[in-house]
Protein backbone atom coordinates (compact mmCIF):
# COMPACT_ATOMS: atom_id res chain seq x y z
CA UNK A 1 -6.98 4.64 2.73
CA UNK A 2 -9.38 6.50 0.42
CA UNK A 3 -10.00 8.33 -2.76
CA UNK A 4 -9.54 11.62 -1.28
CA UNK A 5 -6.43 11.06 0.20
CA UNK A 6 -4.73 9.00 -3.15
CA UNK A 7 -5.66 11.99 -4.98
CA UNK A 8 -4.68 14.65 -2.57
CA UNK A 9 -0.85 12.62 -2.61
CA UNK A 10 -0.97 12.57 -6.16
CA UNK A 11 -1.91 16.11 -7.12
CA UNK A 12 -4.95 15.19 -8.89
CA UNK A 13 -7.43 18.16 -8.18
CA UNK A 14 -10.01 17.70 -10.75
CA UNK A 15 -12.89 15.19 -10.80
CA UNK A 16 -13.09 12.66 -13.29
CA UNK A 17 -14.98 9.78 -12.84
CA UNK A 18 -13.14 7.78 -15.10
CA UNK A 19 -10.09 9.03 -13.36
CA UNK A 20 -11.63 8.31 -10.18
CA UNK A 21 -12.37 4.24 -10.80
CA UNK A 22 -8.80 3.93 -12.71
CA UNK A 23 -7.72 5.12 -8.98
CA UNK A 24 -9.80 2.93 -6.61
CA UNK A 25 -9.14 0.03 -8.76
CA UNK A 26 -5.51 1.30 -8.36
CA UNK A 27 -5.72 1.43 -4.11
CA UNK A 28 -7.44 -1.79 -4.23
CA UNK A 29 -4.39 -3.76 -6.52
CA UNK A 30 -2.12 -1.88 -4.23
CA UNK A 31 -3.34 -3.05 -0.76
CA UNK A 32 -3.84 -6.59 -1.93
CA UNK A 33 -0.28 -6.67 -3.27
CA UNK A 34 1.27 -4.86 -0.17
CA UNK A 35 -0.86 -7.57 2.04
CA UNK A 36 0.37 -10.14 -0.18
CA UNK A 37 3.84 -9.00 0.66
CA UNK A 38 3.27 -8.85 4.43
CA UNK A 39 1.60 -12.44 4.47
CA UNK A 40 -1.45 -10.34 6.26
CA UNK A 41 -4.18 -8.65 5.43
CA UNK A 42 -2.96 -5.53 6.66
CA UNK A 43 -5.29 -2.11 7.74
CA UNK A 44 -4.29 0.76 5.91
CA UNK A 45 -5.21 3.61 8.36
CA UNK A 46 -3.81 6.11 11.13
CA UNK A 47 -2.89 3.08 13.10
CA UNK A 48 -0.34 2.08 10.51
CA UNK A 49 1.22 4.97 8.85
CA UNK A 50 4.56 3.24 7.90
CA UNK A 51 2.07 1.32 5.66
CA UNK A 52 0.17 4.08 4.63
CA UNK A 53 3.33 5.81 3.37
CA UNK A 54 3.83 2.60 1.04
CA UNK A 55 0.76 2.37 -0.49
CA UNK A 56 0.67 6.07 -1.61
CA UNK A 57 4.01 5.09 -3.13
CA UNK A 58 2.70 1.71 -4.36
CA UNK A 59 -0.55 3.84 -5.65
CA UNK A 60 1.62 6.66 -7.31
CA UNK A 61 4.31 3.90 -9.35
CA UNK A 62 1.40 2.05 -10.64
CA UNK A 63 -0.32 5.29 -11.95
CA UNK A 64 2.75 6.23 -13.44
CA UNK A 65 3.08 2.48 -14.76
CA UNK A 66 6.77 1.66 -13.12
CA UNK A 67 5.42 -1.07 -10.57
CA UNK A 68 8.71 -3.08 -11.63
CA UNK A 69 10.48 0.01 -10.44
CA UNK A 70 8.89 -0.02 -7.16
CA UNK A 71 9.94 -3.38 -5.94
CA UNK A 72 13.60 -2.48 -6.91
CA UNK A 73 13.93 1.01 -5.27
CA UNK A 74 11.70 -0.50 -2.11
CA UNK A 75 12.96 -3.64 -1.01
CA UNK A 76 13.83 -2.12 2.04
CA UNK A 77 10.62 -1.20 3.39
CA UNK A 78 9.05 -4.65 1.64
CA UNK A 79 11.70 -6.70 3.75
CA UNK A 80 10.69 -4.64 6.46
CA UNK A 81 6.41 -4.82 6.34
CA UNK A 82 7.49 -8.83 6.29
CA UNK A 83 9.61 -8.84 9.20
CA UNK A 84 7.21 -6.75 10.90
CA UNK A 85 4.07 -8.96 10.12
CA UNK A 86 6.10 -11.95 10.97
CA UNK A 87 6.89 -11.09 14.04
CA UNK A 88 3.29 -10.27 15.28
CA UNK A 89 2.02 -13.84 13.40
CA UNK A 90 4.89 -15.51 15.95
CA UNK A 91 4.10 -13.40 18.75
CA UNK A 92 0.57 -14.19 18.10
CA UNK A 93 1.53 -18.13 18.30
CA UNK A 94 3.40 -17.87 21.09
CA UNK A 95 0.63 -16.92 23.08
CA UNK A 96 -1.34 -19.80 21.91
């Protein structure tokens, strides 16, 4: 995921570099949270965009400081990017 694209889903047009680094250090809390949720260190690109969806989301209730708010209204899709990464890490066993 980068910059550009955060700030494109958030509506942020200008450039700010102090508005940039509050967002980058934003994407990077967000991915290592979401990958702490999935138990994996998960790729957030075209590959994934289920994932990619999340983090925007992640990315947009942390700017807007309601991360608590986030786990509660997407526990869903968190119970889901588990079950999903679990099943690859016992697929991945299995063929061990």
């Amino acid at each position: 995921m980068t910059l550009e694209a955060l700030k494109n889903y958030l509506r942020i047009t200008w450039d700010d570099p102090e508005t940039d680094n509050r967002l980058t250090d934003i994407l990077i809390r967000a991915e290592n949270i979401l990958s702490s949720f999935a138990g994996f260190k998960i790729t957030f690109d075209e590959s994934n965009p289920a994932e990619c969806q999340l983090l925007l989301d992640l990315c947009r209730y942390i700017n807007n400081e309601a991360y608590e708010e986030f786990k509660i209204n997407f526990s869903a899709e968190l119970i889901s990017l588990r079950a999903k990464y679990a099943v690859m890490e016992a697929d991945k066993n299995e063929e061990v």
